[in-house]
N, C-alpha and C. Protein backbone atom coordinates (compact mmCIF):
# COMPACT_ATOMS: atom_id res chain seq x y z
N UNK A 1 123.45 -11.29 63.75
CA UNK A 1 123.49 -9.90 63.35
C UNK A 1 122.06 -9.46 63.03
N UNK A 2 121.75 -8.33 63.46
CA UNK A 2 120.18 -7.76 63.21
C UNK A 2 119.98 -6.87 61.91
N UNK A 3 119.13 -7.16 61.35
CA UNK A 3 118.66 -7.00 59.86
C UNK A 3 117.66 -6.67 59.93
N UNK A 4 116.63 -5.23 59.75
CA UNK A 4 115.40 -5.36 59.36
C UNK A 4 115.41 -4.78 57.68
N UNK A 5 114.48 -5.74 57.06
CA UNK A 5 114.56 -5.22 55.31
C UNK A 5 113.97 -4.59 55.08
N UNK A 6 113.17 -3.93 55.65
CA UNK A 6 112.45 -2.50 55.61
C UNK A 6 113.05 -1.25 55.83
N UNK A 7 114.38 -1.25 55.96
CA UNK A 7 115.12 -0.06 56.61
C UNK A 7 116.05 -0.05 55.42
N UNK A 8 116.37 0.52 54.81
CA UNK A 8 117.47 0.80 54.12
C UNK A 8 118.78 0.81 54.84
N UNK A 9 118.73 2.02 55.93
CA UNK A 9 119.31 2.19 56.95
C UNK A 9 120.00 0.37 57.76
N UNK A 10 118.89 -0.08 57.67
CA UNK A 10 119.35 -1.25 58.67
C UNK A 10 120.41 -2.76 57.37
N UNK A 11 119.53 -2.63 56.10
CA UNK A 11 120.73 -3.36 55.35
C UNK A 11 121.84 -3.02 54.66
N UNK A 12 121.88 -1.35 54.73
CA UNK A 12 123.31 -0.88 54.64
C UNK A 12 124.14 -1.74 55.95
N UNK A 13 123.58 -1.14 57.35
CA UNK A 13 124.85 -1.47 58.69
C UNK A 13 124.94 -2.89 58.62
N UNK A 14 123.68 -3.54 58.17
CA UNK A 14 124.47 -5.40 57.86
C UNK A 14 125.17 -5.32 57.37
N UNK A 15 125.09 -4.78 56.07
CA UNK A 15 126.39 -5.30 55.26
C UNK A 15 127.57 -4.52 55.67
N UNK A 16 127.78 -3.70 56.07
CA UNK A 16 128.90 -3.47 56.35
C UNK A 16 129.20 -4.12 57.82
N UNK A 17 128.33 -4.67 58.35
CA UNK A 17 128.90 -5.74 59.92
C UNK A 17 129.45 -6.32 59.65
N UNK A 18 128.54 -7.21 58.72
CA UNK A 18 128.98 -8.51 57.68
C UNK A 18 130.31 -8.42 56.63
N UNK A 19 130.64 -7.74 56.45
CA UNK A 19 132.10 -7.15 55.28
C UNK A 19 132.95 -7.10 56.25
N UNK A 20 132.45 -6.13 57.85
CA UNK A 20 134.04 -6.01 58.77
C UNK A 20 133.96 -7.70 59.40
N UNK A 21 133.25 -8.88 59.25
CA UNK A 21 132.94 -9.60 59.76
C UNK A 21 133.97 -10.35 59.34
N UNK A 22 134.64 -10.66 58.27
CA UNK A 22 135.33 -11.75 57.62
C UNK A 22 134.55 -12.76 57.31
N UNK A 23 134.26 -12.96 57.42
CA UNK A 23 132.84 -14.24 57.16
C UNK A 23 132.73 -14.38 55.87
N UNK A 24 132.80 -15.58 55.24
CA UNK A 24 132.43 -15.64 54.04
C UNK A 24 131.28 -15.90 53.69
N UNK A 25 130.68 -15.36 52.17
CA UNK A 25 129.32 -15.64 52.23
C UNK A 25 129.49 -16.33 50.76
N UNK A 26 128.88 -17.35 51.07
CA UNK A 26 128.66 -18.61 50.42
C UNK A 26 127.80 -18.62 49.48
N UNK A 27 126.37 -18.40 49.98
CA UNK A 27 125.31 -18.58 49.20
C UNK A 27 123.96 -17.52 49.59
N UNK A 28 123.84 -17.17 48.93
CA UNK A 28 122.46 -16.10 49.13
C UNK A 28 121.11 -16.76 48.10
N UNK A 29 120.01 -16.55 48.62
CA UNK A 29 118.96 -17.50 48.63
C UNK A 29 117.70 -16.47 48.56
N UNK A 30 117.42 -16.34 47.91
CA UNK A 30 115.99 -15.25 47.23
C UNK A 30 114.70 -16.21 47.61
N UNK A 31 113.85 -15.89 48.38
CA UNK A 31 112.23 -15.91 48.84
C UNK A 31 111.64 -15.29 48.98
N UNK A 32 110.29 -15.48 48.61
CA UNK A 32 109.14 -14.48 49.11
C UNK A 32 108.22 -14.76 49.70
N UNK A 33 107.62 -13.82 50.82
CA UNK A 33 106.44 -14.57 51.16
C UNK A 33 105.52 -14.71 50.59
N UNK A 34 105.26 -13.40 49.30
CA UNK A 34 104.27 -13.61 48.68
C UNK A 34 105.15 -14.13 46.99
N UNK A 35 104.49 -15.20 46.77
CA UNK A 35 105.33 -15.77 46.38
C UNK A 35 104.92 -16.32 44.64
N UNK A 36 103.89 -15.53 44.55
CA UNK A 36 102.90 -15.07 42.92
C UNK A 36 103.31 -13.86 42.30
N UNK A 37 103.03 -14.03 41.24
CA UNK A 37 103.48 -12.84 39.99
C UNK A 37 104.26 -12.21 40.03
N UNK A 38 104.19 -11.19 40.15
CA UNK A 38 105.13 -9.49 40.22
C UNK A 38 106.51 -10.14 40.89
N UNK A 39 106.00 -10.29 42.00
CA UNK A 39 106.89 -10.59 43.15
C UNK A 39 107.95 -11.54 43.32
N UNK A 40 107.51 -12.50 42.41
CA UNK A 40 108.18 -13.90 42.74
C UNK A 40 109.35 -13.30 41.17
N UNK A 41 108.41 -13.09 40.17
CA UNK A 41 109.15 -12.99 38.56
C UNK A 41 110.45 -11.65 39.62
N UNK A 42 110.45 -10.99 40.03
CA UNK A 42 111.45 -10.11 40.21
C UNK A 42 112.37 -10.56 41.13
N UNK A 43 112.18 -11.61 41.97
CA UNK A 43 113.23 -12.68 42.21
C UNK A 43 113.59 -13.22 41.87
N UNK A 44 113.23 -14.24 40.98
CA UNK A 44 114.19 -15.01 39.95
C UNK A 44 114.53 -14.32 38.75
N UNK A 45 114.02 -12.91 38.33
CA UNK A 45 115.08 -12.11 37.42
C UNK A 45 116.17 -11.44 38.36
N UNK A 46 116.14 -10.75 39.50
CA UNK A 46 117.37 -10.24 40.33
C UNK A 46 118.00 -11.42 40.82
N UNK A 47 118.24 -12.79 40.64
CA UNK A 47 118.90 -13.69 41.37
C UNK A 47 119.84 -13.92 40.18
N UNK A 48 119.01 -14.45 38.58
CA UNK A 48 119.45 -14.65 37.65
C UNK A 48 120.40 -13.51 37.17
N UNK A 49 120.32 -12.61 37.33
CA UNK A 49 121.09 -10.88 36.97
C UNK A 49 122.65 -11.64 37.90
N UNK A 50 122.19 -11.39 39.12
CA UNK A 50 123.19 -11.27 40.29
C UNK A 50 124.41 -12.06 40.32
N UNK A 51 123.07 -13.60 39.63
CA UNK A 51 124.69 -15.05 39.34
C UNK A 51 125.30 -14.46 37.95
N UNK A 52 124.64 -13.46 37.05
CA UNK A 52 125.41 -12.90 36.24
C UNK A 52 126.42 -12.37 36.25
N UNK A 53 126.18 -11.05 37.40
CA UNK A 53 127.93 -10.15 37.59
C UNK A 53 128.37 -10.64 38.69
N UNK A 54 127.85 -11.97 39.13
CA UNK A 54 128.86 -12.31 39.99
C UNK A 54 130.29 -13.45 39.46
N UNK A 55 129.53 -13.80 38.58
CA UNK A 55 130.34 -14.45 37.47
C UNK A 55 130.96 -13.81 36.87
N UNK A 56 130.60 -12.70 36.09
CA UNK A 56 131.37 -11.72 35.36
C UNK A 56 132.84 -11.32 36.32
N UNK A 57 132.27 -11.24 37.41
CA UNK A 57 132.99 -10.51 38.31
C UNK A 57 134.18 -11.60 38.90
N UNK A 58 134.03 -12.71 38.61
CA UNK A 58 134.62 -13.99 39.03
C UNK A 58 134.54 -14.16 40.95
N UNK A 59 133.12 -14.11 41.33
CA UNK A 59 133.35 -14.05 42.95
C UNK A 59 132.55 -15.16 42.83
N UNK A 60 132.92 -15.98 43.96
CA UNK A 60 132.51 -17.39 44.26
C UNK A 60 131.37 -17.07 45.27
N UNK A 61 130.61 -17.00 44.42
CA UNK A 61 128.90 -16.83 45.35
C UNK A 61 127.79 -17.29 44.47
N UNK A 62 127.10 -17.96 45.12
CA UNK A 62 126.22 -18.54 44.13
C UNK A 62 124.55 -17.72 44.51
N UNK A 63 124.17 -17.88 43.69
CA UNK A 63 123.01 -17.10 43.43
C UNK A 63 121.79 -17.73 42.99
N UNK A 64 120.51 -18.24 43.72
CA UNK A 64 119.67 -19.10 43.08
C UNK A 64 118.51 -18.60 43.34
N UNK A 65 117.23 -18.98 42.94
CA UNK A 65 115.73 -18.40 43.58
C UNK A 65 115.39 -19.98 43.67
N UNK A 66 114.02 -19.92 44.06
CA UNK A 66 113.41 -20.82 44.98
C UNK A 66 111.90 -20.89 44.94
N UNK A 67 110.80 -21.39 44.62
CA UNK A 67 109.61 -21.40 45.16
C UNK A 67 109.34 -22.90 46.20
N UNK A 68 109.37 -22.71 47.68
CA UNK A 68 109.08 -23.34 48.60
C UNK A 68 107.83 -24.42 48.40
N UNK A 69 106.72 -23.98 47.70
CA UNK A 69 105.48 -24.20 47.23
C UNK A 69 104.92 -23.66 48.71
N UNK A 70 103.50 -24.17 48.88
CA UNK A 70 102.43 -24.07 49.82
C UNK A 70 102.47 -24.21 50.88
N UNK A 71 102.68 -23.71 52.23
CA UNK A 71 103.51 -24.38 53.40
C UNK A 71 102.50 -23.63 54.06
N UNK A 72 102.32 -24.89 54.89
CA UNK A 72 100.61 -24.99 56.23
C UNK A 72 101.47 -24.31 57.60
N UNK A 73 101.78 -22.91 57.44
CA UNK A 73 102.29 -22.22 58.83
C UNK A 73 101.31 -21.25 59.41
N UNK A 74 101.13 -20.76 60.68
CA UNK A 74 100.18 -19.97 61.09
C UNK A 74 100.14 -18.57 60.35
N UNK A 75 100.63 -18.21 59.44
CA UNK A 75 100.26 -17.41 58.62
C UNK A 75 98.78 -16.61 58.21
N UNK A 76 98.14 -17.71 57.62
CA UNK A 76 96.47 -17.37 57.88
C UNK A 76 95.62 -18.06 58.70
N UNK A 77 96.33 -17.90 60.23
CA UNK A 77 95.96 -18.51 61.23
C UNK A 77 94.22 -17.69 61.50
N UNK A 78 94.08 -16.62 61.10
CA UNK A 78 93.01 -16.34 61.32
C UNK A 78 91.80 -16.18 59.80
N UNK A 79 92.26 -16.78 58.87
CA UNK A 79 91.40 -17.11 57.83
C UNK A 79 90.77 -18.25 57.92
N UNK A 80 89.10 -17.94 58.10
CA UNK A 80 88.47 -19.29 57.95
C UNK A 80 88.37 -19.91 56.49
N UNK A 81 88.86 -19.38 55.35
CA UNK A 81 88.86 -19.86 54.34
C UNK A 81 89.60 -20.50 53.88
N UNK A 82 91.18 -20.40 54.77
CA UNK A 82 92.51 -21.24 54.45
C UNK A 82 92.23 -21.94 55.46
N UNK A 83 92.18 -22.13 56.48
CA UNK A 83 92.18 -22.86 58.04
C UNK A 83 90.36 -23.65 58.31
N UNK A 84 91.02 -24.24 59.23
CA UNK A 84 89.02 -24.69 59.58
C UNK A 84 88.38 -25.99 58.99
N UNK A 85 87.77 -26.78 59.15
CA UNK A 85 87.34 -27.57 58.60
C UNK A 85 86.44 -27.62 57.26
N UNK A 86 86.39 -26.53 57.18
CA UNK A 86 85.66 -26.59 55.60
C UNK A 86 87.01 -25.53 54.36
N UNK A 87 87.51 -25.17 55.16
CA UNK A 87 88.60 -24.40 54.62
C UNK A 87 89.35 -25.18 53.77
N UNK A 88 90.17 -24.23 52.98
CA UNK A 88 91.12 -24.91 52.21
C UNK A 88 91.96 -26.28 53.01
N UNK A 89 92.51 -25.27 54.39
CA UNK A 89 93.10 -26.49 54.13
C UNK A 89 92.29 -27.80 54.59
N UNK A 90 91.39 -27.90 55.34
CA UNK A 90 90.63 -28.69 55.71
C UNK A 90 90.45 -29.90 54.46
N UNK A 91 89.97 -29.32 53.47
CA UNK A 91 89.11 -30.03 52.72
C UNK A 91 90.61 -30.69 51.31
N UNK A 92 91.37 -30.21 51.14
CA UNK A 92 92.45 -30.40 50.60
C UNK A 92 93.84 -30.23 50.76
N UNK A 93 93.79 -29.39 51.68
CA UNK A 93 95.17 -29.15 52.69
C UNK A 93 96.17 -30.37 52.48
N UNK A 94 95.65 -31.41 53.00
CA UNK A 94 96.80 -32.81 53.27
C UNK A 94 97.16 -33.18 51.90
N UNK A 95 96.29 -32.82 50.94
CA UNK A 95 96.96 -32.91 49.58
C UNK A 95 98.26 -32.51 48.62
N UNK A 96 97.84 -30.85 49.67
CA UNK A 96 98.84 -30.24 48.29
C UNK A 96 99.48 -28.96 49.43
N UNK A 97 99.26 -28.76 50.59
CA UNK A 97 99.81 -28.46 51.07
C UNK A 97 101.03 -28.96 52.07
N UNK A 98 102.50 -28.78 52.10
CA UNK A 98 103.43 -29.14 52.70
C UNK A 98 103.35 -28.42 54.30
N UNK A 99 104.11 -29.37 54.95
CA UNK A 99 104.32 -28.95 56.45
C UNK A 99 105.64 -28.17 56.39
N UNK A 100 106.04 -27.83 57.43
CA UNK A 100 107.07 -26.47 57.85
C UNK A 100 108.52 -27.47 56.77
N UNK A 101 108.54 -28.50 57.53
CA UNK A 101 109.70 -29.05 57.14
C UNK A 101 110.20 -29.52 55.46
N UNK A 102 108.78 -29.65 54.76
CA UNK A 102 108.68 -30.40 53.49
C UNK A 102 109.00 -29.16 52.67
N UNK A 103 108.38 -28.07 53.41
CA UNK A 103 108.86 -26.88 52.96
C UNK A 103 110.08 -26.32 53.06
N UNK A 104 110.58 -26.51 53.77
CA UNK A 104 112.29 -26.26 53.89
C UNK A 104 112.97 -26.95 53.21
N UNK A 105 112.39 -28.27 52.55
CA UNK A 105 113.64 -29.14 51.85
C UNK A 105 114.33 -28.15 50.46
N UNK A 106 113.50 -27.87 49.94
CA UNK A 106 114.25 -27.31 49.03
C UNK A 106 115.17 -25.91 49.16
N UNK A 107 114.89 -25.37 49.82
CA UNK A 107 116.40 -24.18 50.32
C UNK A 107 117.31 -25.07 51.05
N UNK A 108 116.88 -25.98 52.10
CA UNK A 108 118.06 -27.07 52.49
C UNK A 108 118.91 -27.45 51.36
N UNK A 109 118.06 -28.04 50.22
CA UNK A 109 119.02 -28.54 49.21
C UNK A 109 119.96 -27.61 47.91
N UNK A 110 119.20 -26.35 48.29
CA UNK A 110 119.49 -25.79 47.16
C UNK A 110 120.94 -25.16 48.02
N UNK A 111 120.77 -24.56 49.61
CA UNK A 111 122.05 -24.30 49.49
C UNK A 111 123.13 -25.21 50.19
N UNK A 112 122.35 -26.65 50.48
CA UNK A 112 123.90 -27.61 50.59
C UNK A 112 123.87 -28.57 49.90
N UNK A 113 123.48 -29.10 49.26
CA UNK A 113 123.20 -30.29 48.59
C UNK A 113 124.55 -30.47 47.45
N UNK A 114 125.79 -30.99 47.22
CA UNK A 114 126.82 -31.02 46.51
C UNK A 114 126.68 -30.98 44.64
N UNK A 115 125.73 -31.46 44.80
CA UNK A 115 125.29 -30.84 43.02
C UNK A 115 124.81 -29.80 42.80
N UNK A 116 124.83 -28.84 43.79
CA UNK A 116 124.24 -27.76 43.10
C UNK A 116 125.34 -26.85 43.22
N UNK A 117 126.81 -27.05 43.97
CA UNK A 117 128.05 -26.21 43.56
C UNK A 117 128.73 -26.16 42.64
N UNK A 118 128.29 -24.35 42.22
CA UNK A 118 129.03 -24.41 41.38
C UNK A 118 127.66 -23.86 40.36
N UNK A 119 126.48 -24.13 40.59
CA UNK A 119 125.38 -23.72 39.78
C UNK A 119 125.02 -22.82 40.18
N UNK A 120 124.36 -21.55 39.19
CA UNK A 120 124.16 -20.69 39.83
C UNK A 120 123.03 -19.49 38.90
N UNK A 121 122.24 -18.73 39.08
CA UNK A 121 121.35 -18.37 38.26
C UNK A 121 119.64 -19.11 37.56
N UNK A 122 119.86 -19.85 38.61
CA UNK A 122 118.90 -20.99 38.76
C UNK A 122 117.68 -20.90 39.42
N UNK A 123 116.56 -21.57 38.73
CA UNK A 123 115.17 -21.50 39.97
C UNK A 123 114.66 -23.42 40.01
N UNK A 124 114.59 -23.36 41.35
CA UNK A 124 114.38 -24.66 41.96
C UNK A 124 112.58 -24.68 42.67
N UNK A 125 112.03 -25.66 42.09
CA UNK A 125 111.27 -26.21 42.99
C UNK A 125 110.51 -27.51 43.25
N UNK A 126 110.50 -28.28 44.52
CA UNK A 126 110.65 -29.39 44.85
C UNK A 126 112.05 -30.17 44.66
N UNK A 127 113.06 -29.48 45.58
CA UNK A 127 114.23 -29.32 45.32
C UNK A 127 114.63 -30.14 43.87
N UNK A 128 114.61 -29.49 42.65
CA UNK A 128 114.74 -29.72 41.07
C UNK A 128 114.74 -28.72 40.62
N UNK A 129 115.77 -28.55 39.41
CA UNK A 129 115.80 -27.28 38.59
C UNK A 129 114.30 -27.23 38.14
N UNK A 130 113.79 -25.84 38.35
CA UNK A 130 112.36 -25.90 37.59
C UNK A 130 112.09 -24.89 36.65
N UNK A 131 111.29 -25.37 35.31
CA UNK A 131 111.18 -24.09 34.34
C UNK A 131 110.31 -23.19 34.98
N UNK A 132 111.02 -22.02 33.95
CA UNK A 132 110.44 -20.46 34.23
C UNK A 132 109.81 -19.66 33.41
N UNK A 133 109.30 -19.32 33.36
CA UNK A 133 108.15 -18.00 32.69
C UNK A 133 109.12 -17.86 31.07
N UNK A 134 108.98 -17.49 30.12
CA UNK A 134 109.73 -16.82 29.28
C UNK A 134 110.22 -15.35 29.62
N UNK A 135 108.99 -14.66 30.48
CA UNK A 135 109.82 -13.68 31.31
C UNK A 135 111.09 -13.22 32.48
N UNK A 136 110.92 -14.82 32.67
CA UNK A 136 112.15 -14.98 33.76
C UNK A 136 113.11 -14.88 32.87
N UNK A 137 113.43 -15.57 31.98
CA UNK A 137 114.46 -15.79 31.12
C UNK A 137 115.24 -14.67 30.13
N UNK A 138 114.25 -13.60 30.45
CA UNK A 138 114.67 -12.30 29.66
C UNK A 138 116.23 -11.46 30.46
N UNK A 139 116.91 -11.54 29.86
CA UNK A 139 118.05 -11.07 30.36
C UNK A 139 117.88 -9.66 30.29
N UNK A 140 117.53 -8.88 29.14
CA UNK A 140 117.59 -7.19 28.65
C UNK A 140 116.14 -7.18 30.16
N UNK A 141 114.96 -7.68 30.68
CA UNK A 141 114.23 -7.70 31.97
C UNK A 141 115.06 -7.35 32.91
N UNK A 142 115.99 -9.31 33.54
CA UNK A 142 116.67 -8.68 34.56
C UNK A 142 117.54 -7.56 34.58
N UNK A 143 118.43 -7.05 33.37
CA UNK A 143 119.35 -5.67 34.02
C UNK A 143 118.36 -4.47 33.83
N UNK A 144 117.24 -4.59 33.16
CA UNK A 144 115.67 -3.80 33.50
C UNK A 144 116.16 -3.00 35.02
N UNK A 145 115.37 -3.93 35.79
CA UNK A 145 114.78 -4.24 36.80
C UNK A 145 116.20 -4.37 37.86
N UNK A 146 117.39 -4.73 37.62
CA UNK A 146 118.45 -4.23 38.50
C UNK A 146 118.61 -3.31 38.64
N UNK A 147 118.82 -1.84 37.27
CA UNK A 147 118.90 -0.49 36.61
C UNK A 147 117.65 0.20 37.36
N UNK A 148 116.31 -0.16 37.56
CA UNK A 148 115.33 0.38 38.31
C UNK A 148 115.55 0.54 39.70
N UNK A 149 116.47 -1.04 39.94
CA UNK A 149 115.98 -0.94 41.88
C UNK A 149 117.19 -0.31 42.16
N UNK A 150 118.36 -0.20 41.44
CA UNK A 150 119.95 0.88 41.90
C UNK A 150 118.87 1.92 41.90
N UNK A 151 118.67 2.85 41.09
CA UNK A 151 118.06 3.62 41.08
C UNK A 151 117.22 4.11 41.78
N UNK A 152 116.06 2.92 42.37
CA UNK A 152 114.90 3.54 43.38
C UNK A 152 115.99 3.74 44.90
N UNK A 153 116.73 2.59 45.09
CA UNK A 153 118.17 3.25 46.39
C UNK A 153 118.61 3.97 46.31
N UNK A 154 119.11 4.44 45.16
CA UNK A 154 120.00 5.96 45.30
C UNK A 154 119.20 6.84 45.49
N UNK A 155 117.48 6.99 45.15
CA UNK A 155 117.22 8.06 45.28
C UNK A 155 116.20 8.03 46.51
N UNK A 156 116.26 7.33 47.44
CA UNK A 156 115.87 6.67 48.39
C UNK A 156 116.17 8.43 49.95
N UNK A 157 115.19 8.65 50.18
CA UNK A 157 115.51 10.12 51.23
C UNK A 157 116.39 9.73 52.27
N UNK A 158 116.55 8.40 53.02
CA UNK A 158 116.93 8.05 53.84
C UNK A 158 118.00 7.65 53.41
N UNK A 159 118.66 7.25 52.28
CA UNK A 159 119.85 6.27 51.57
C UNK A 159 120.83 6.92 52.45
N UNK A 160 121.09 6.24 53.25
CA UNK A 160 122.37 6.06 54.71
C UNK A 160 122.60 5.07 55.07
């Protein structure tokens, strides 16, 4: 099914593909590419919110965030400062940067791995529960920041 997340337009008609679809949905899985500050804290507060009323709500969906860590993909294929022999990764790369796959283990595990059903509201990394900010943990934050983004959709020019 085609999804672009830049369209409002386009993840309304998913989800409703996906709803006339029958398909059950199991597990939904929060990433970012950019995957520091702002960005990352408002994923693991909207994931943590979400395993909230989805619980409240008693629907069997689990809800987790994720930091992948550092993953060596052509991304800054054209930065000589990440890439290159004197570059990051050059000079420390094999250290602390993961390959495509080392990087996938942990969404592999987080959404099949049999101990983690049933958990939910959680942030994982190096597939392990991992601590979070004291800001992650702010509950009166996440329904913040749920209450903001209903809001920035509804009033969204295109909201169709």
């Amino acid at each position: 099914m085609e999804l672009d997340l830049s369209s409002l337009a386009s993840v309304r008609k998913f989800a409703a593909d996906f709803i006339s679809s029958g398909l059950p949905l199991n597990i939904l899985m929060y990433n970012s590419l950019s995957a520091y500050g702002q960005s990352k804290l408002a994923n693991v507060l909207h994931a943590k919110d979400l395993a909230r009323r989805l619980k409240e709500d008693e629907v069997a969906i689990t809800a987790n965030s994720l930091h992948p860590g550092a993953i060596a993909t052509n991304l800054f294929r054209h930065s000589n400062l990440i890439n290159g022999n004197v570059g990051l990764v050059g000079l420390v790369g094999k250290y602390v940067i993961k390959n495509v796959e080392q990087g996938a283990a942990t969404t592999c595990y987080v959404a099949l791995h049999p101990q983690i059903t049933g958990k939910a509201g959680l942030y994982f990394a190096d597939s392990n529960v991992a601590e979070t900010s004291l800001q992650a943990n702010d509950n009166a934050l996440a329904r913040k920041l749920w209450d903001f983004t209903f809001t920035l959709i509804n009033n969204c020019p295109n909201n169709t």
